[in-house]
C-alpha atoms as a PDB file:
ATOM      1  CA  UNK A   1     113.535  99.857  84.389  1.00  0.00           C
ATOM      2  CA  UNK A   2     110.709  99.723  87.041  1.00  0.00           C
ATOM      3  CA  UNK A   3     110.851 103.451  87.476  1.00  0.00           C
ATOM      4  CA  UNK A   4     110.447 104.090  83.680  1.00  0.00           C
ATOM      5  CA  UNK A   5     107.950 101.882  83.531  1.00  0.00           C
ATOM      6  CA  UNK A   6     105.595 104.255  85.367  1.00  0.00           C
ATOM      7  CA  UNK A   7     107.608 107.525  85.195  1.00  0.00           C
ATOM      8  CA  UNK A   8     104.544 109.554  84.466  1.00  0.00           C
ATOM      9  CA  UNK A   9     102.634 108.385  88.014  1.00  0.00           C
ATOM     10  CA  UNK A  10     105.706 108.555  90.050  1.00  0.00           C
ATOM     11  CA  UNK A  11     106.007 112.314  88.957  1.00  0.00           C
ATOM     12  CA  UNK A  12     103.014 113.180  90.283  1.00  0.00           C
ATOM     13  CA  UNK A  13     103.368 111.274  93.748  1.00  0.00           C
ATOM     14  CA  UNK A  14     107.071 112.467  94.223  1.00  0.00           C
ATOM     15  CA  UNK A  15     107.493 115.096  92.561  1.00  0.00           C
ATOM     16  CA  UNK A  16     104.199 117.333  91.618  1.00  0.00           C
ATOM     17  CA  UNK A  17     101.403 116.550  94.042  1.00  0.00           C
ATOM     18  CA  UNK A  18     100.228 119.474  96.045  1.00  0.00           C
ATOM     19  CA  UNK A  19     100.903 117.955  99.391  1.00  0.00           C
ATOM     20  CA  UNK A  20     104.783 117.471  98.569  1.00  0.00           C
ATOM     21  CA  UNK A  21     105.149 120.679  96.960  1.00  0.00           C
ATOM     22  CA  UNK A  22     102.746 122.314  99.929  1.00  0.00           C
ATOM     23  CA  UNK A  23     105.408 120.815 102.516  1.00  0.00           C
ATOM     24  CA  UNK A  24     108.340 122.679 100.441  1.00  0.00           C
ATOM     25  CA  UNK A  25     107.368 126.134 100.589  1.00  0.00           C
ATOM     26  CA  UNK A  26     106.281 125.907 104.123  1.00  0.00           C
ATOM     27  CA  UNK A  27     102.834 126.226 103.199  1.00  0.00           C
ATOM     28  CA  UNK A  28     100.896 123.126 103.969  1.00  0.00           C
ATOM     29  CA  UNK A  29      98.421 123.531 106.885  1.00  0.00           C
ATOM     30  CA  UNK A  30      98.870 121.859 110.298  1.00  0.00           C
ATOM     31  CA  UNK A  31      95.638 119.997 109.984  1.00  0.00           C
ATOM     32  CA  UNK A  32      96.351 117.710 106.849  1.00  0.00           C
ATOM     33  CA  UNK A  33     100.214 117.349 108.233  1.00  0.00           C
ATOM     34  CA  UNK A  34      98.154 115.741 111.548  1.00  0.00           C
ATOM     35  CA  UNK A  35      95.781 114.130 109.280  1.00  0.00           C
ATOM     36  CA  UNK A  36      99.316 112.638 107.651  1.00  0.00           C
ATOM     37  CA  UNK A  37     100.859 111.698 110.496  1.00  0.00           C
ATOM     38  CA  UNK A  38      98.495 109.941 111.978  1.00  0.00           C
ATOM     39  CA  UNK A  39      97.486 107.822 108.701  1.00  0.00           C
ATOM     40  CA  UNK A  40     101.200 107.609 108.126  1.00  0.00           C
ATOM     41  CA  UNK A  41     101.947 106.013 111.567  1.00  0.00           C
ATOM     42  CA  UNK A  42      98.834 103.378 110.646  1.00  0.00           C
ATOM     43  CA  UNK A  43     100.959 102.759 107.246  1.00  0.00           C
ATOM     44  CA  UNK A  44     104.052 102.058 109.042  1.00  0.00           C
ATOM     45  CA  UNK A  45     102.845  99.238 111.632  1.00  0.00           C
ATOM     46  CA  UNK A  46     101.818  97.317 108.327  1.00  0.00           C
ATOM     47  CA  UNK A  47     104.901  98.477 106.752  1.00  0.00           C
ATOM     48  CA  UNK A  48     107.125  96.612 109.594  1.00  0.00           C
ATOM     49  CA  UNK A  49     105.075  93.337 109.007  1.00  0.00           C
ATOM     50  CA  UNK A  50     105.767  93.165 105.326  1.00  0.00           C
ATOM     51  CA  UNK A  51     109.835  94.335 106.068  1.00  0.00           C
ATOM     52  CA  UNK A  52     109.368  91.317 108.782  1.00  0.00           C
ATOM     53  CA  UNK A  53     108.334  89.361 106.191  1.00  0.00           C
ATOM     54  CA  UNK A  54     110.455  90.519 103.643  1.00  0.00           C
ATOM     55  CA  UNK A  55     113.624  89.407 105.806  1.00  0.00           C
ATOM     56  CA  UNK A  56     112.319  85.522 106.351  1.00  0.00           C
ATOM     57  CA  UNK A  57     111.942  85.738 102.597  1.00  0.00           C
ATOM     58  CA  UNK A  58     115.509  86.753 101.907  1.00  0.00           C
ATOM     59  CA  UNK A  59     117.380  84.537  99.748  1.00  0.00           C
ATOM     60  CA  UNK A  60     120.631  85.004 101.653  1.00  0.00           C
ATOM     61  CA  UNK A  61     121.729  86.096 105.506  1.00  0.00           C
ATOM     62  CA  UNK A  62     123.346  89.512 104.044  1.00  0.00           C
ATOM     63  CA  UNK A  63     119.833  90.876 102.539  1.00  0.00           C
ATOM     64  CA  UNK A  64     117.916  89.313 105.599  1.00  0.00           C
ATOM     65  CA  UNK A  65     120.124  91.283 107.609  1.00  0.00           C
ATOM     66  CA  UNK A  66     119.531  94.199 105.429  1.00  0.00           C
ATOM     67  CA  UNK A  67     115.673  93.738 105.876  1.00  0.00           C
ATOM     68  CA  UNK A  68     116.107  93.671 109.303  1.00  0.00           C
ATOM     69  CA  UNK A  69     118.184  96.913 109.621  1.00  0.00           C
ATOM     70  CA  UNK A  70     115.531  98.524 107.174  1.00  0.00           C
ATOM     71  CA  UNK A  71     112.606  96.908 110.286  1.00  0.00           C
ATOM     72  CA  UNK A  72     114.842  98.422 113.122  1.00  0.00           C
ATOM     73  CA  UNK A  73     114.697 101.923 111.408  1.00  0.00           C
ATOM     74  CA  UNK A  74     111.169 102.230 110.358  1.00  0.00           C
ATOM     75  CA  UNK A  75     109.893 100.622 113.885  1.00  0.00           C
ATOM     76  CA  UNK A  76     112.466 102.403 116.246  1.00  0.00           C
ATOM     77  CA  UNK A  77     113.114 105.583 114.925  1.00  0.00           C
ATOM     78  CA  UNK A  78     110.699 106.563 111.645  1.00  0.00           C
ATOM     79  CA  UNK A  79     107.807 105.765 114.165  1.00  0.00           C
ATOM     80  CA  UNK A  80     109.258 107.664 117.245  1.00  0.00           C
ATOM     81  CA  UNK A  81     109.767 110.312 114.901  1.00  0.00           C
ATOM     82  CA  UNK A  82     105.936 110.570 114.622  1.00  0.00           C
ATOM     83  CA  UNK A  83     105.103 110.270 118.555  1.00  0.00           C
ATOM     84  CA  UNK A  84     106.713 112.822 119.006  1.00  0.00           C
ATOM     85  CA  UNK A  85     105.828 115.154 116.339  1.00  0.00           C
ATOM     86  CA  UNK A  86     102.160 113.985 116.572  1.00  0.00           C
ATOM     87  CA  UNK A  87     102.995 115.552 120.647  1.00  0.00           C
ATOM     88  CA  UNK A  88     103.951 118.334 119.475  1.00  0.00           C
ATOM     89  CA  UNK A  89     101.214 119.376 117.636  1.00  0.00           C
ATOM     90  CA  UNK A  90      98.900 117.884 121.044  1.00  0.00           C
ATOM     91  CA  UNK A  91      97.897 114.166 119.449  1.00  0.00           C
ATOM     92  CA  UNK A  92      99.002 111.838 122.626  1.00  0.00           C
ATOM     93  CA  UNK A  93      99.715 108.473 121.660  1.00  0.00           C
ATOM     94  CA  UNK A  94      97.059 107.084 122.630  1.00  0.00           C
ATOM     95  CA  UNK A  95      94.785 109.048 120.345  1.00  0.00           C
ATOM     96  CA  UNK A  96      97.513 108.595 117.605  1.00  0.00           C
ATOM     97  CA  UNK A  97      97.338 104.360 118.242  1.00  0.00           C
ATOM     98  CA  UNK A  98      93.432 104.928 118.113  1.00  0.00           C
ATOM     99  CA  UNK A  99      93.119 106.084 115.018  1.00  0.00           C
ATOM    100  CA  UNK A 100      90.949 104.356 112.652  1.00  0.00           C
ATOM    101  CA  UNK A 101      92.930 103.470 108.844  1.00  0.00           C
ATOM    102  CA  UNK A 102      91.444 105.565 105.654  1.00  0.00           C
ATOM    103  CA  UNK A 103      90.326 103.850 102.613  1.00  0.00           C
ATOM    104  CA  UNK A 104      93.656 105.510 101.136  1.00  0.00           C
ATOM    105  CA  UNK A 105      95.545 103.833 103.840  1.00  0.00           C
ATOM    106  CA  UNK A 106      94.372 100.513 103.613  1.00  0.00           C
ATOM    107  CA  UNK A 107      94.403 100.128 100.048  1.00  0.00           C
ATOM    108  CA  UNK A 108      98.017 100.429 100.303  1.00  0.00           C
ATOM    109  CA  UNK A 109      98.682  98.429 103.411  1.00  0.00           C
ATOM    110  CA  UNK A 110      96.234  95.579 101.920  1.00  0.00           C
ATOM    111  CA  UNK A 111      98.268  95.655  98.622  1.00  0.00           C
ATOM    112  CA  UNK A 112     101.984  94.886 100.403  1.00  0.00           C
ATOM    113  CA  UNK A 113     100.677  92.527 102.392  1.00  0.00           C
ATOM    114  CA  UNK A 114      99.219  90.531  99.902  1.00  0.00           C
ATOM    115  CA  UNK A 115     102.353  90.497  98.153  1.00  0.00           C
ATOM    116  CA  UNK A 116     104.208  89.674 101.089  1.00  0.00           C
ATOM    117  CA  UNK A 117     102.115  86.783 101.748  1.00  0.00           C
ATOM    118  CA  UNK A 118     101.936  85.324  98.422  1.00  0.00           C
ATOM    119  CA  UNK A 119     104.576  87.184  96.473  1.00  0.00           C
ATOM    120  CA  UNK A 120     107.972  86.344  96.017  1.00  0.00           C
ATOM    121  CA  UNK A 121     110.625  87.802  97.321  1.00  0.00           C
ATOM    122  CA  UNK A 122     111.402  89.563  93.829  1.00  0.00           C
ATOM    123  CA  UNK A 123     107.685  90.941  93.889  1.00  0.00           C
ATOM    124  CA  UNK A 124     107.822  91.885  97.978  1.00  0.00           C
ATOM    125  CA  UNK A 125     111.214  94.169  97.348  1.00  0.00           C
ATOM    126  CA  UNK A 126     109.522  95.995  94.517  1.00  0.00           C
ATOM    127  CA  UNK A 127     106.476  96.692  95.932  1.00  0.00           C
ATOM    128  CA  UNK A 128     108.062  97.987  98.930  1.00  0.00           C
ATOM    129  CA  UNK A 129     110.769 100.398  96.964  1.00  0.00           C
ATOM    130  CA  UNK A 130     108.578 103.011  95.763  1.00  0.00           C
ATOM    131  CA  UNK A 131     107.802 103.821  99.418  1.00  0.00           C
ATOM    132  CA  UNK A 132     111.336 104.054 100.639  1.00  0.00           C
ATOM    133  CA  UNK A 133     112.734 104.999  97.352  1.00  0.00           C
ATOM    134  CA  UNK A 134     109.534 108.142  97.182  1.00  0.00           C
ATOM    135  CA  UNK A 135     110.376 109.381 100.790  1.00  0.00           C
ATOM    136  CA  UNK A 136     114.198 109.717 100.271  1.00  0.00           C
ATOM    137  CA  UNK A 137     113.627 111.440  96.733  1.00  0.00           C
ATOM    138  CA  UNK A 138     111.386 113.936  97.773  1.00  0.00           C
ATOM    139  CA  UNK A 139     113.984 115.177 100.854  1.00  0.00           C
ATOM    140  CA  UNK A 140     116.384 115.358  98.211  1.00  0.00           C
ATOM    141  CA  UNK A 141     114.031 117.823  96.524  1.00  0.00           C
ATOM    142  CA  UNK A 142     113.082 119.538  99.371  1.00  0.00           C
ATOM    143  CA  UNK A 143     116.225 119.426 100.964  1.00  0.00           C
ATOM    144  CA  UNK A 144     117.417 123.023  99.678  1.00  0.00           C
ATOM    145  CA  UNK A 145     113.937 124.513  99.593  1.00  0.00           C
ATOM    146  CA  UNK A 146     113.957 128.121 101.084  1.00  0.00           C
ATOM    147  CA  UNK A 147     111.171 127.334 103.663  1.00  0.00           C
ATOM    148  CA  UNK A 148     110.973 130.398 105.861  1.00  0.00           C
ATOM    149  CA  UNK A 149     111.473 128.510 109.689  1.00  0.00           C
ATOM    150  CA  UNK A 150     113.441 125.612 109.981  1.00  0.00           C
ATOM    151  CA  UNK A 151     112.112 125.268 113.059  1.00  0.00           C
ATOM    152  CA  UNK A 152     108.418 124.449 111.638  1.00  0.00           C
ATOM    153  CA  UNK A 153     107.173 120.960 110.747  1.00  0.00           C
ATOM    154  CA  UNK A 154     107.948 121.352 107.344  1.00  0.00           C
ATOM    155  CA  UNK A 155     111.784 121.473 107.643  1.00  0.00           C
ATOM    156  CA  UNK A 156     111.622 118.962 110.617  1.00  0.00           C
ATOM    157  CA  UNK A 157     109.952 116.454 108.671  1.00  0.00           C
ATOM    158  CA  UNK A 158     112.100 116.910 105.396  1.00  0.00           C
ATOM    159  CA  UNK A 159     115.343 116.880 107.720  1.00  0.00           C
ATOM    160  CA  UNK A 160     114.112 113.588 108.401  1.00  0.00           C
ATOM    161  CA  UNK A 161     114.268 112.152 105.303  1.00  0.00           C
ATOM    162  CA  UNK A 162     117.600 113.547 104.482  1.00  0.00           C
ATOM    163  CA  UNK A 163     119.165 111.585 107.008  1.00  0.00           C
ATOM    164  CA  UNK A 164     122.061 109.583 105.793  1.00  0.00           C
ATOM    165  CA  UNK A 165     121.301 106.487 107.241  1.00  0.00           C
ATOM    166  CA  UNK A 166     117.757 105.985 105.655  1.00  0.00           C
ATOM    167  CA  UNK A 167     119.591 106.706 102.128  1.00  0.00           C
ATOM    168  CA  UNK A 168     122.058 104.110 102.950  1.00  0.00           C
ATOM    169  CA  UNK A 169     119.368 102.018 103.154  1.00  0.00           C
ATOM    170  CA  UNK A 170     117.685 103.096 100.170  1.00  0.00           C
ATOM    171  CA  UNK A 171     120.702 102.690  98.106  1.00  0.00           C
ATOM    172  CA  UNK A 172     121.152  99.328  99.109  1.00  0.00           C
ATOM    173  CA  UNK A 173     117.419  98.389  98.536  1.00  0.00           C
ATOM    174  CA  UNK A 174     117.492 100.102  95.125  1.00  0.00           C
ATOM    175  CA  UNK A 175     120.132  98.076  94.416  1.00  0.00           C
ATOM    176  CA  UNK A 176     118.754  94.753  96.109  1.00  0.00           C
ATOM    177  CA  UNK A 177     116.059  95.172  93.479  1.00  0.00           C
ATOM    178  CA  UNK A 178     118.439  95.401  90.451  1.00  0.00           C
ATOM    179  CA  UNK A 179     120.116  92.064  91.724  1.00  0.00           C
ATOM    180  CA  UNK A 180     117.408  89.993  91.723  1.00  0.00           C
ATOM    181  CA  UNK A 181     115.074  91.806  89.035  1.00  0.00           C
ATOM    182  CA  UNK A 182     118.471  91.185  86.776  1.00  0.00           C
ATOM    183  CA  UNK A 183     118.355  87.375  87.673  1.00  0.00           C
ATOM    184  CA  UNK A 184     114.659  87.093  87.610  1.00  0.00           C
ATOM    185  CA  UNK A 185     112.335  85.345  84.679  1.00  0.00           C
ATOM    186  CA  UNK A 186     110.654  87.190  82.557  1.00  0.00           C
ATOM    187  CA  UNK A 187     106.983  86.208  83.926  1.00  0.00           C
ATOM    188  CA  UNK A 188     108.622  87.520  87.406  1.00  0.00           C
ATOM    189  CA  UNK A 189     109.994  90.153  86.029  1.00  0.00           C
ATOM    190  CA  UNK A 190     106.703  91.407  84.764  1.00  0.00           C
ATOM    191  CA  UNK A 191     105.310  91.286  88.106  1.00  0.00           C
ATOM    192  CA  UNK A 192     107.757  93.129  89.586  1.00  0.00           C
ATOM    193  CA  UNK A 193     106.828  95.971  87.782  1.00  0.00           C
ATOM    194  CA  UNK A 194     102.831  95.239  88.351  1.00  0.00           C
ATOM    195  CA  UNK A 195     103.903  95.742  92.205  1.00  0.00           C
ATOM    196  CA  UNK A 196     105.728  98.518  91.689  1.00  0.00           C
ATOM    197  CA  UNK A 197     103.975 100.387  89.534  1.00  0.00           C
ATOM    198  CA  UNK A 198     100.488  99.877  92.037  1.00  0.00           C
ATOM    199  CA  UNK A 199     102.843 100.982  94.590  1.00  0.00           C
ATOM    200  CA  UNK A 200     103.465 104.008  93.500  1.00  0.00           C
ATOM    201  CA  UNK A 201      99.897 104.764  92.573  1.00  0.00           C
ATOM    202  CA  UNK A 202      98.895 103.878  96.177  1.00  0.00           C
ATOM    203  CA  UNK A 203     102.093 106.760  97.136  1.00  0.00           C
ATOM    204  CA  UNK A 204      99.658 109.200  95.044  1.00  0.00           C
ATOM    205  CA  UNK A 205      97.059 108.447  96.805  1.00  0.00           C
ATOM    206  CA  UNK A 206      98.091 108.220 100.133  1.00  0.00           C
ATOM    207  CA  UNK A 207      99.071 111.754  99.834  1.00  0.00           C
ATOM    208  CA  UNK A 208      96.049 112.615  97.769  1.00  0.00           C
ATOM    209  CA  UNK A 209      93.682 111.465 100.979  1.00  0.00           C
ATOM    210  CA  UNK A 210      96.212 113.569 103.013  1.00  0.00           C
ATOM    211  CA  UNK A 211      95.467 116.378 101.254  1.00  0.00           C
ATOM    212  CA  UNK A 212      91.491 116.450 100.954  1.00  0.00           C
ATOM    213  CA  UNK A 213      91.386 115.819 104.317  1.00  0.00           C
ATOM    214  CA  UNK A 214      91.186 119.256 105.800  1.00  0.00           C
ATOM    215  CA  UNK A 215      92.409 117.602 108.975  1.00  0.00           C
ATOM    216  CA  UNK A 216      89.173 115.624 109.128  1.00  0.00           C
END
């Protein structure tokens, strides 16, 4: 339902922007994939504060737990992932923890928070699925892309997302959001799909401001 709702925008963030498909055929340039990364690892020190919050909203210890494990993987091993990938390409970490948020980037990080703050829990898990839902659907598509190294970034950061762990975890948040969307009022229910449907605008963008970038 939430998905549908917006089908046309989540296309074009997952599916058809230039940055995605640039990453698929091995041809996107080492300066926006820095430019990424480092706006990306911004993104995901918010991101753990609203999965933080997210977990003392949880109506119940099994999705807190869930919440949590979702915390543990973005802030032990999504993050590490982009030390050391922002390393190899020669940003140390403490240029990569000095860089300053884009507009793109905290547009997006303002809009979870808010809803994690004043949002319900109903709101807070469907403003955060188009992030985790995005990132596992476009290593799906990527997945079996003929890029010509697998060595390169390109097939190092889609292996990433293929992981079966993260879609465990997107599975189960997919389906969190069913549970209580299915339960929910209809006022709530329409504001579920207000946060998801800015969420996945902000996913446009957020790749959009990668892209224009130039590495600046």
């Amino acid at each position: 339902m939430l998905r549908a709702s917006c089908e046309d925008d989540w296309r074009r963030a997952h599916e058809e922007h230039r940055f995605v498909q640039a990453m698929g055929d091995g041809s996107l340039s080492l300066e926006r994939f820095s430019y990424y990364m480092r706006q990306d690892f911004l993104f995901l020190i918010d991101y753990c504060r609203v999965l933080a919050i997210a977990s003392a909203k949880s109506p119940d210890l099994a999705s807190m737990g869930r919440f949590a494990a979702l915390l543990d993987e973005t802030l032990n091993s999504e993050m590490d992932l982009h030390r050391v990938f922002c390393l190899d390409v020669g940003i140390s970490e403490a240029e990569l923890e000095a860089t300053f948020a884009g507009s793109a980037t905290t547009a997006y990080t303002d809009h979870l928070l808010r809803t994690a703050y004043d949002g319900t829990i109903e709101e807070l898990a469907a403003a955060l699925l188009p992030c985790q839902w995005g990132y596992d659907e476009v290593g799906r598509l990527l997945e079996f892309v003929n890029r010509p190294d697998p060595d390169s970034f390109h097939s190092r950061w889609v292996a990433g997302y293929c992981d079966p762990e993260y879609r465990k975890l997107t599975d189960w948040l997919r389906g969190f959001v069913d549970e209580v969307g299915a339960a929910a009022t209809v006022e709530v229910q329409g504001r579920m799909a207000a946060a998801f449907r800015a969420s996945t605008r902000y996913e446009y963008m957020f790749w959009e401001a990668a892209w224009v970038s130039r590495g600046r």
